[in-house]
Protein backbone atom coordinates (compact mmCIF):
# COMPACT_ATOMS: atom_id res chain seq x y z
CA UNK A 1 10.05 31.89 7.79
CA UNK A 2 6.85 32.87 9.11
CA UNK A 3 5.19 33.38 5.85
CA UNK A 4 6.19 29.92 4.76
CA UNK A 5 4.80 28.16 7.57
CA UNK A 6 1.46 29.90 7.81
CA UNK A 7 1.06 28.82 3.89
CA UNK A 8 2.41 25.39 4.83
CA UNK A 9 -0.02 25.18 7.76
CA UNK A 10 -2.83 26.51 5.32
CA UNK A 11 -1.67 23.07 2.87
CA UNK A 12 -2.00 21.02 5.68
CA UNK A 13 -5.21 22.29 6.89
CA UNK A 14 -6.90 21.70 3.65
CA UNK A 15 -5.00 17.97 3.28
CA UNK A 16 -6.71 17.54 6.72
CA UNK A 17 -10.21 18.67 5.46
CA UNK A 18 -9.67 16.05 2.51
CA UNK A 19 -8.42 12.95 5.15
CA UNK A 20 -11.25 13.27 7.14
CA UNK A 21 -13.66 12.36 4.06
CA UNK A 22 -14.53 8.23 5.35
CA UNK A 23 -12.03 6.05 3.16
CA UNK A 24 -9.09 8.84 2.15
CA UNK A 25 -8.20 8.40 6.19
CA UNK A 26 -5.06 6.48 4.91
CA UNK A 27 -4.12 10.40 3.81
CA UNK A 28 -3.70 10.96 7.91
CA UNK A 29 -0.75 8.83 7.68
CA UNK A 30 1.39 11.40 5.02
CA UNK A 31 -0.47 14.65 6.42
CA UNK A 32 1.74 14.20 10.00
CA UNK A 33 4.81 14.28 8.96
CA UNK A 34 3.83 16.73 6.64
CA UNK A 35 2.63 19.37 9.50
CA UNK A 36 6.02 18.44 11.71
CA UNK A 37 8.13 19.81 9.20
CA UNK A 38 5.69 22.58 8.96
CA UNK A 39 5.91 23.50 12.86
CA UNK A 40 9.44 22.78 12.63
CA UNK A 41 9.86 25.61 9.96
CA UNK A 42 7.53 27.92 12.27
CA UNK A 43 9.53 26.91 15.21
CA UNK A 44 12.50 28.10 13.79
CA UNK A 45 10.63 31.70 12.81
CA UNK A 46 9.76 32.10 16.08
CA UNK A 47 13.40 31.67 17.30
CA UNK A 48 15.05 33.45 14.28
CA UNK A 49 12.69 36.69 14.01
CA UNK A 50 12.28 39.90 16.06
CA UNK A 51 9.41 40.10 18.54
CA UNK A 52 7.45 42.00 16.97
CA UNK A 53 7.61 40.10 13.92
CA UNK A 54 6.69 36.53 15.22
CA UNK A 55 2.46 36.42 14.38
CA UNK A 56 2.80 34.68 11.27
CA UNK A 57 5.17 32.22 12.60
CA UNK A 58 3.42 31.56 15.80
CA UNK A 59 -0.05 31.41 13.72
CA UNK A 60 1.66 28.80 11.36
CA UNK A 61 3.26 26.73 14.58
CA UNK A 62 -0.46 26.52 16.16
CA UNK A 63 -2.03 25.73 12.85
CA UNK A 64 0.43 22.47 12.38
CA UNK A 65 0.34 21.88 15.53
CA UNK A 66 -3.53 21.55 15.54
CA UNK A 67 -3.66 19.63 12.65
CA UNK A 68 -1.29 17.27 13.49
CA UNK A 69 -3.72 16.63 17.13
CA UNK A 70 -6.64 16.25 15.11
CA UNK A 71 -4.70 13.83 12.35
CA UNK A 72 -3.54 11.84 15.53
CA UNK A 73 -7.22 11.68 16.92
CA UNK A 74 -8.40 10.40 13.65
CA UNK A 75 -5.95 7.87 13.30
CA UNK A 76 -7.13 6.76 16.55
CA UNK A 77 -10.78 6.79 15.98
CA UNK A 78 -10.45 4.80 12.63
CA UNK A 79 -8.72 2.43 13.72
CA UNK A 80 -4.59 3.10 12.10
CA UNK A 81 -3.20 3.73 15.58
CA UNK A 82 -3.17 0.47 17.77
């Protein structure tokens, strides 16, 4: 689990890069729900795996979670949240 949520966090990182080009913002709107089911995967590593084992999930649970804060924040700089 923790493997597949640091790559899925290393997708939506590089979706990010690509939405916050002016014009592909509209890209924010997929790239959220895209990074929840990405921290929900790391969420469950970090509750499934032994403690030592956890790094990859916890890196892939911050790296969602940070780009779904920064998709929000560009939605609401642009102008798609009201």
């Amino acid at each position: 689990m923790g493997l597949i949520s640091l790559l899925w966090g290393i997708a939506a990182m590089l979706w990010m890069i690509v939405a916050l080009i002016p014009l592909v913002g509209w890209a924010n709107w997929f790239l959220i729900p895209f990074a929840a089911v990405g921290a929900i995967i790391a969420a469950i590593g970090v509750l499934f795996t032994s403690s030592g084992k956890r790094g990859r999930a916890k890196t892939g649970l911050v790296l969602n979670g940070l780009v779904i804060l920064i998709a929000l924040v560009r939605l609401t700089l642009g102008g798609g949240i009201l």
